[in-house]
N, C-alpha and C. Protein backbone atom coordinates (compact mmCIF):
# COMPACT_ATOMS: atom_id res chain seq x y z
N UNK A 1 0.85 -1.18 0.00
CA UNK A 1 0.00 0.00 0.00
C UNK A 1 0.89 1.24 0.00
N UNK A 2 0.82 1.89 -0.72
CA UNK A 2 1.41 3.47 -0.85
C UNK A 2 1.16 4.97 0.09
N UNK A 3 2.01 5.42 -0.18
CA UNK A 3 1.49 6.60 1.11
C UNK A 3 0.70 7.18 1.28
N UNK A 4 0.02 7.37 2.02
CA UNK A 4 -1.24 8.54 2.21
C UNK A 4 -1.67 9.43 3.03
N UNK A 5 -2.26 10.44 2.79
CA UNK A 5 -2.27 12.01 3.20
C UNK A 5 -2.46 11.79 4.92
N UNK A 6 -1.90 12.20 5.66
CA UNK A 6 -2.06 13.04 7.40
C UNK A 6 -3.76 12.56 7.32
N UNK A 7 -4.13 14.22 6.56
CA UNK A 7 -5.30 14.97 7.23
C UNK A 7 -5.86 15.21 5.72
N UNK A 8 -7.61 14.87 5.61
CA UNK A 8 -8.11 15.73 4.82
C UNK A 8 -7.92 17.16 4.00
N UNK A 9 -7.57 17.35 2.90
CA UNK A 9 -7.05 18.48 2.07
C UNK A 9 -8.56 19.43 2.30
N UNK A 10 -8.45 20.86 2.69
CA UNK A 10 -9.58 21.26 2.55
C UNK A 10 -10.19 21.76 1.42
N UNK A 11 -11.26 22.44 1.35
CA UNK A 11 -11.78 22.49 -0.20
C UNK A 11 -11.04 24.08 -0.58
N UNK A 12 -10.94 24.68 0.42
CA UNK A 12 -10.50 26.34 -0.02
C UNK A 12 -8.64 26.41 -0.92
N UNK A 13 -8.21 24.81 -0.26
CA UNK A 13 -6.27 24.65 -0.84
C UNK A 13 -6.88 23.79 -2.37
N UNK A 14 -8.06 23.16 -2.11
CA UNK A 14 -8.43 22.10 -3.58
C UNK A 14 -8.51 23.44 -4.84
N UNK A 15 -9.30 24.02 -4.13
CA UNK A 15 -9.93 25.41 -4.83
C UNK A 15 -8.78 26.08 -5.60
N UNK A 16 -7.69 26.50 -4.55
CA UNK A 16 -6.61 27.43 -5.21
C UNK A 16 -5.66 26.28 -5.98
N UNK A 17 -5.65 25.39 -6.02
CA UNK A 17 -4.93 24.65 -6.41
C UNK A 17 -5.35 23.70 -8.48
N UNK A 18 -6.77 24.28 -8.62
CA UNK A 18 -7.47 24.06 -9.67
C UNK A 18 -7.94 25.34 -9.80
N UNK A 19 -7.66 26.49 -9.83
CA UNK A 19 -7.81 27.81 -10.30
C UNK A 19 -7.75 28.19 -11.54
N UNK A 20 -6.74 27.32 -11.88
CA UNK A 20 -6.18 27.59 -13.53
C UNK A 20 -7.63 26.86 -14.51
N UNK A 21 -8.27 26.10 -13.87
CA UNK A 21 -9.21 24.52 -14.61
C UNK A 21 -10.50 26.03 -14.26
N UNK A 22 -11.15 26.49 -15.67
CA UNK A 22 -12.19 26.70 -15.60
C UNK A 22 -12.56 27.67 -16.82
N UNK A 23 -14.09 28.27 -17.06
CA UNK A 23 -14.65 28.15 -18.47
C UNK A 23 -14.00 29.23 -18.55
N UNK A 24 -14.29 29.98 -19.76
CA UNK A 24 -13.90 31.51 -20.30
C UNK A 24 -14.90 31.62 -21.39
N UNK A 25 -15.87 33.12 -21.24
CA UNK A 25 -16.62 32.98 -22.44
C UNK A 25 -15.80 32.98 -24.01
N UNK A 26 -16.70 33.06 -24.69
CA UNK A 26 -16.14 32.62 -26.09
C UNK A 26 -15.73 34.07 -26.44
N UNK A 27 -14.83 34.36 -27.48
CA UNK A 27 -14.62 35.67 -27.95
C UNK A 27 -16.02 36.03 -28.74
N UNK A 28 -16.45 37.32 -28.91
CA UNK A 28 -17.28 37.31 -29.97
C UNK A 28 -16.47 39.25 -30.28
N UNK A 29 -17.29 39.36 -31.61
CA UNK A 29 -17.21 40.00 -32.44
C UNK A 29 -18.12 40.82 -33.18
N UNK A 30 -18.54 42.54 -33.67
CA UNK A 30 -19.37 43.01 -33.96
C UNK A 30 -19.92 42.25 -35.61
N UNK A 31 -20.84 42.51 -35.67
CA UNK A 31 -21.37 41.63 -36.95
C UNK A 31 -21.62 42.81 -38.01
N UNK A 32 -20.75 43.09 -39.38
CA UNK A 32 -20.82 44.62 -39.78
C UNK A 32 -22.14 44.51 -40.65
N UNK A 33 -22.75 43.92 -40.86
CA UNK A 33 -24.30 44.21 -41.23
C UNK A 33 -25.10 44.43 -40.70
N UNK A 34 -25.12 44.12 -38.74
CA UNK A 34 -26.20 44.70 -38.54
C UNK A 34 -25.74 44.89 -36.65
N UNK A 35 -24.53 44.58 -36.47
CA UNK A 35 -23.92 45.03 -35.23
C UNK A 35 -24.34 44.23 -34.18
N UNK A 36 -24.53 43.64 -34.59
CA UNK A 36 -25.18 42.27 -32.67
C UNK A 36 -23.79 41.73 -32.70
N UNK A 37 -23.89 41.30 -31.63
CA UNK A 37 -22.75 40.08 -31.22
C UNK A 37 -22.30 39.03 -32.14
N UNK A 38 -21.44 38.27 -32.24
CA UNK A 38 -21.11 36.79 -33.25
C UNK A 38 -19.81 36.28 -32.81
N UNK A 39 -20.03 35.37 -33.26
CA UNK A 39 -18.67 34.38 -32.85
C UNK A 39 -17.97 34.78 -34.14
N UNK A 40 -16.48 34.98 -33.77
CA UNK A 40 -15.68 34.88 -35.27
C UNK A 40 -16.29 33.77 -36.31
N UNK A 41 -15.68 34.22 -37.41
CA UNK A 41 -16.04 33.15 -38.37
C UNK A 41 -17.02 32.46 -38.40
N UNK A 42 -18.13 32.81 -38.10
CA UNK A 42 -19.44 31.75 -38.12
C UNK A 42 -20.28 33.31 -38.33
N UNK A 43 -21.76 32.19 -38.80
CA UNK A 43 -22.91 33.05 -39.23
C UNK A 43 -23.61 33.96 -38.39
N UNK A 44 -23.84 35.31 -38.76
CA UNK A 44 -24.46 35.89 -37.89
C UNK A 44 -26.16 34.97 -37.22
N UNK A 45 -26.23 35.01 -35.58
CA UNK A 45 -27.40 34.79 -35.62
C UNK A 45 -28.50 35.04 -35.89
N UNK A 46 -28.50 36.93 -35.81
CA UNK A 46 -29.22 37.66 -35.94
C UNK A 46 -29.67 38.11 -37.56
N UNK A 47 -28.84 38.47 -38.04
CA UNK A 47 -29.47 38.45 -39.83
C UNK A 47 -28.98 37.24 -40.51
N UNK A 48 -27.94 36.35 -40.38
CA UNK A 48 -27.52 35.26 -41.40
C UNK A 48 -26.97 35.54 -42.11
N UNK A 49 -25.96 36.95 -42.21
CA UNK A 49 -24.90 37.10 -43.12
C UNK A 49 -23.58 36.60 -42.66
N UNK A 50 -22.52 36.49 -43.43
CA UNK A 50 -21.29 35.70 -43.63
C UNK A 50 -20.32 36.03 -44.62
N UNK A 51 -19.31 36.85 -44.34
CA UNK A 51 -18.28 37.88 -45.29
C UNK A 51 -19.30 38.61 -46.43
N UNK A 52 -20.13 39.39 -45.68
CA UNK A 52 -20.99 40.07 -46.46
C UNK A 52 -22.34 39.80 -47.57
N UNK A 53 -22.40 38.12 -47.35
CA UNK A 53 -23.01 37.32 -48.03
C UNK A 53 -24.56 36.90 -47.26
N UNK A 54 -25.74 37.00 -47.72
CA UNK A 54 -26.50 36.44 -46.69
C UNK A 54 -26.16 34.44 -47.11
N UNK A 55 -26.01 33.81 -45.89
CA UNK A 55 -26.10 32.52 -46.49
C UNK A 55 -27.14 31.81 -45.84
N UNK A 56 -27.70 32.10 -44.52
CA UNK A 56 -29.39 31.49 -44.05
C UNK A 56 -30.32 32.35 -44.21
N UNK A 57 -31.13 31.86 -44.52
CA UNK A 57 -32.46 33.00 -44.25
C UNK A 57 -33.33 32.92 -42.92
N UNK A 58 -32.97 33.78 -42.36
CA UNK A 58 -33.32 34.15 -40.53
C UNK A 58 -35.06 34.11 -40.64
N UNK A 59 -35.97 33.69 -40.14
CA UNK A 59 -37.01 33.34 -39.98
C UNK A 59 -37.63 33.65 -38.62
N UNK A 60 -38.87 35.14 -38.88
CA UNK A 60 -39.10 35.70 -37.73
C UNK A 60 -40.27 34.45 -36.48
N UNK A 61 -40.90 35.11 -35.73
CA UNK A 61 -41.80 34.41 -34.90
C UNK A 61 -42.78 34.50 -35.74
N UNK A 62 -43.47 33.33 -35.54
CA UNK A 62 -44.63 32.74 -36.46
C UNK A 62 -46.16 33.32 -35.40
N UNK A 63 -46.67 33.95 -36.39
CA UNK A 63 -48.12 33.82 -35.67
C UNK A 63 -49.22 32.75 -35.41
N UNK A 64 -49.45 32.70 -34.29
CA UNK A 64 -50.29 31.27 -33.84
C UNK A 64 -51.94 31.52 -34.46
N UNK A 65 -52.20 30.48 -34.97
CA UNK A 65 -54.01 31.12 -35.28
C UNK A 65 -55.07 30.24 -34.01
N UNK A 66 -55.81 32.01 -34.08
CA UNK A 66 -56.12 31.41 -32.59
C UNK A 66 -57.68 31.24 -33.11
N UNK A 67 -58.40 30.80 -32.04
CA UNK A 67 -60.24 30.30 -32.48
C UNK A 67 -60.76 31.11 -33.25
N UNK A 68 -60.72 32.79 -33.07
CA UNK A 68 -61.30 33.99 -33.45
C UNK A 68 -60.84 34.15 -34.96
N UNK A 69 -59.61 34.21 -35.07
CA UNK A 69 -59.21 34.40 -36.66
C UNK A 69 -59.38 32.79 -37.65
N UNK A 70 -59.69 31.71 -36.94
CA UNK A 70 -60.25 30.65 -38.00
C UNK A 70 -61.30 31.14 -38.08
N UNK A 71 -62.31 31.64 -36.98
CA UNK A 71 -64.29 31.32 -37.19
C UNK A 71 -64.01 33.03 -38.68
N UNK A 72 -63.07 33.78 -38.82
CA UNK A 72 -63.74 34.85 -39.40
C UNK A 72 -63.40 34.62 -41.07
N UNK A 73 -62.30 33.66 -41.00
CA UNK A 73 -61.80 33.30 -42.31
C UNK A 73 -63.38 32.66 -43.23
């Protein structure tokens, strides 16, 4: 059997000791067609352009049909 610790390590020495181990948001970047946020190199979310190109077509909120606008159709 191999050596082992005294005393319980506490969580505040675990803590400083994995300081370096943790997330970082992503870079993002202005989007020059329409200025929202974006990740480099990928499609805007907001309009779907891409080196000045639209390449998705962004698709707004859909209107729900509710009882009133079937009975008047």
């Amino acid at each position: 059997m191999g050596p082992l610790p005294k005393r319980k390590y506490a969580k505040a020495r675990q803590g400083r000791r994995r300081q370096h181990i943790k997330l970082s948001p992503p870079p993002l970047e202005n989007c020059p067609q329409c200025l929202s946020k974006k990740r480099p190199h990928h499609v805007c979310p907001t309009c779907g352009f891409y080196a000045g190109k639209e390449v998705t077509e962004i698709k707004g909120p859909e209107k729900k049909l509710t009882k009133i606008t079937r009975e008047t159709r």
